[in-house]
C-alpha atoms as a PDB file:
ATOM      1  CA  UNK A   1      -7.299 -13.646  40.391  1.00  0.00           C
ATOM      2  CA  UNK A   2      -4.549 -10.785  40.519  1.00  0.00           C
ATOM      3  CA  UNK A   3      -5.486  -7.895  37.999  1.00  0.00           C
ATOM      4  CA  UNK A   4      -1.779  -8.279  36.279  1.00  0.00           C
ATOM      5  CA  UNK A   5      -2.569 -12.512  35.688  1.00  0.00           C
ATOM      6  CA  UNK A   6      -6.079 -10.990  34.151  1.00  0.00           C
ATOM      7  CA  UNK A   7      -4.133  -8.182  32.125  1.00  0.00           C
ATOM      8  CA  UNK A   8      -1.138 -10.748  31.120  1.00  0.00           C
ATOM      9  CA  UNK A   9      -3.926 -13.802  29.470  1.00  0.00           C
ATOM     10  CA  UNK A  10      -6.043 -10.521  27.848  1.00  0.00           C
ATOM     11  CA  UNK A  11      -2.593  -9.686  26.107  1.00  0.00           C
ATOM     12  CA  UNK A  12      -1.700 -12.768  24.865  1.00  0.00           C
ATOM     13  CA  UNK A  13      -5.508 -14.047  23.740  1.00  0.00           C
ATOM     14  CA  UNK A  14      -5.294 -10.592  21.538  1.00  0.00           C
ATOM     15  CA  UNK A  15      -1.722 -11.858  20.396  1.00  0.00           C
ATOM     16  CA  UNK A  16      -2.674 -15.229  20.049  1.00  0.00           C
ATOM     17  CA  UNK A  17      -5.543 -14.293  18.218  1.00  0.00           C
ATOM     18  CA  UNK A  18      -3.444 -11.727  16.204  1.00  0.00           C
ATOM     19  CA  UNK A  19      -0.990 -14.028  15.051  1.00  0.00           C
ATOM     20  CA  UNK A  20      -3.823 -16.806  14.283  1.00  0.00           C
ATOM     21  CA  UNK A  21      -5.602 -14.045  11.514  1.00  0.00           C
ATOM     22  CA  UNK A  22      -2.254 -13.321  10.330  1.00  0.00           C
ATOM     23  CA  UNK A  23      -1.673 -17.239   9.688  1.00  0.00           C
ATOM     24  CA  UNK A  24      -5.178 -17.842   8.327  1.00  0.00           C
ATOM     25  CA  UNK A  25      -4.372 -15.362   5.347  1.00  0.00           C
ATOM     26  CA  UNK A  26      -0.803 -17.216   4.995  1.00  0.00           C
ATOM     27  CA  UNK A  27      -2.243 -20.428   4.710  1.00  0.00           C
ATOM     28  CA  UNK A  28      -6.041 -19.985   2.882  1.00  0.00           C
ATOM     29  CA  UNK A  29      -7.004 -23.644   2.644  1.00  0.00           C
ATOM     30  CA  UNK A  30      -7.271 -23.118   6.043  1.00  0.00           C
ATOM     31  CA  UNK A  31     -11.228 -23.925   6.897  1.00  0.00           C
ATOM     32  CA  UNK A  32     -11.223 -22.085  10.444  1.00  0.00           C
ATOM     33  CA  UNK A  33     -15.406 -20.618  10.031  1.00  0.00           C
ATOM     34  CA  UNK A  34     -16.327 -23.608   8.859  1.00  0.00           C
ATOM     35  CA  UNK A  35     -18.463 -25.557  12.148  1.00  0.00           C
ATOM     36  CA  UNK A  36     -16.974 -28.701  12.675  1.00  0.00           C
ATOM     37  CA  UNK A  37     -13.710 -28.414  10.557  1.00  0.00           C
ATOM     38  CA  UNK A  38     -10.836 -29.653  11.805  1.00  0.00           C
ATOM     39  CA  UNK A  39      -7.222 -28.675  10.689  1.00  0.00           C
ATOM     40  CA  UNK A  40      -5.433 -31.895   9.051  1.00  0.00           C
ATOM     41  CA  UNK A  41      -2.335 -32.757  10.904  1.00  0.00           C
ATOM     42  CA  UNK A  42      -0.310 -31.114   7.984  1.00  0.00           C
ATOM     43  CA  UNK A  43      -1.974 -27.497   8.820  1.00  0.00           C
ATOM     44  CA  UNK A  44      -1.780 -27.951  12.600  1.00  0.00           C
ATOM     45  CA  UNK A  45       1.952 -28.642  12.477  1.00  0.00           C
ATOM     46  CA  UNK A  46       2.171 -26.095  10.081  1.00  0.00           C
ATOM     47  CA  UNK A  47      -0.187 -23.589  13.093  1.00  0.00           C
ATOM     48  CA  UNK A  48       2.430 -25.011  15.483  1.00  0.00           C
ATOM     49  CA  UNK A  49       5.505 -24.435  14.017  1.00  0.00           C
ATOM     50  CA  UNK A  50       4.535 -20.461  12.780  1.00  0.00           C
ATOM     51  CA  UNK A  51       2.812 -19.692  16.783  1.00  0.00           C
ATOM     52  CA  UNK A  52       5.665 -21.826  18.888  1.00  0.00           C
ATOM     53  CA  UNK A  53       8.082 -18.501  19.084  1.00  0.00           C
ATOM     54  CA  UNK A  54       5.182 -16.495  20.339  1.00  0.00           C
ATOM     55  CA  UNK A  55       3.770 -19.312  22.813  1.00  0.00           C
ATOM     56  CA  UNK A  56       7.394 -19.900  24.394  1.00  0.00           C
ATOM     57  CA  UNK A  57       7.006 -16.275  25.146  1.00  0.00           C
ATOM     58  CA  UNK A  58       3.852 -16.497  27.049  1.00  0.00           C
ATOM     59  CA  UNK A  59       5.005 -19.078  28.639  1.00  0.00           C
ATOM     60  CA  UNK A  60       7.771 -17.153  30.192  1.00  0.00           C
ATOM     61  CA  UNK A  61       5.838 -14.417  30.728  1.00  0.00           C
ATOM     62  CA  UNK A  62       3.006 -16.437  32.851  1.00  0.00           C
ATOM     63  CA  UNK A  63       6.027 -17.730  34.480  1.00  0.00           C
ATOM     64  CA  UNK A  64       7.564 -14.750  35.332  1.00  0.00           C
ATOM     65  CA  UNK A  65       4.427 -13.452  36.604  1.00  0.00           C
ATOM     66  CA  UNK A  66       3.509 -16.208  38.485  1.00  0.00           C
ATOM     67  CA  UNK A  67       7.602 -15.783  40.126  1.00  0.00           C
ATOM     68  CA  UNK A  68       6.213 -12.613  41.210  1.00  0.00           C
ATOM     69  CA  UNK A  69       3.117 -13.278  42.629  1.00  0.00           C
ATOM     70  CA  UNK A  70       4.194 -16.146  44.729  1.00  0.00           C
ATOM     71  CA  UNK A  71       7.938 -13.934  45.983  1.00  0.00           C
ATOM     72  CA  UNK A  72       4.867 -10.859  46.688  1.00  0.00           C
ATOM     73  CA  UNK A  73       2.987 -13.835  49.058  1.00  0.00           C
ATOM     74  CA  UNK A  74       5.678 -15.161  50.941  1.00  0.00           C
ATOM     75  CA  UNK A  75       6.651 -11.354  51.794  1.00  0.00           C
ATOM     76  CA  UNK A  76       3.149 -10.775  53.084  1.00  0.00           C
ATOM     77  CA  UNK A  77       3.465 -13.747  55.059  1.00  0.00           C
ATOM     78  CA  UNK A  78       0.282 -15.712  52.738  1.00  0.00           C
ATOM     79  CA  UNK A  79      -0.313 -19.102  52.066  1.00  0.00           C
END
């Protein structure tokens, strides 16, 4: 795998994960140590709603990347 595609998921896991703490202490009846426990559909549209800004992004960014990669393969002539 290309050291940027490696780089680029590191990034947003640490984001992801970043903006997951951050809604964990926004939203305490949140059970997310608890083995087993499942958000109710309320929470996980509520999780949805407060990460889909930050997912579009990585989404266009993999995109992007991924744009690159395969323009940098055709130039070297790769399949």
């Amino acid at each position: 795998m290309d050291p940027r595609r490696i780089e680029l998921n590191r990034q947003h896991s640490r984001e992801m994960g970043g903006l997951f703490s951050a809604f964990l202490d926004a939203h305490p009846d949140v059970e997310s140590e608890v083995d087993g426990a499942d958000m109710t559909a309320e929470q996980d549209a509520a999780w949805r709603a407060y990460s889909g800004e930050l997912l579009r992004r990585h989404q266009a960014e993999r995109e992007a990347l991924a744009c690159v990669l395969e323009a940098e393969q055709r130039r070297r002539g790769a399949p």
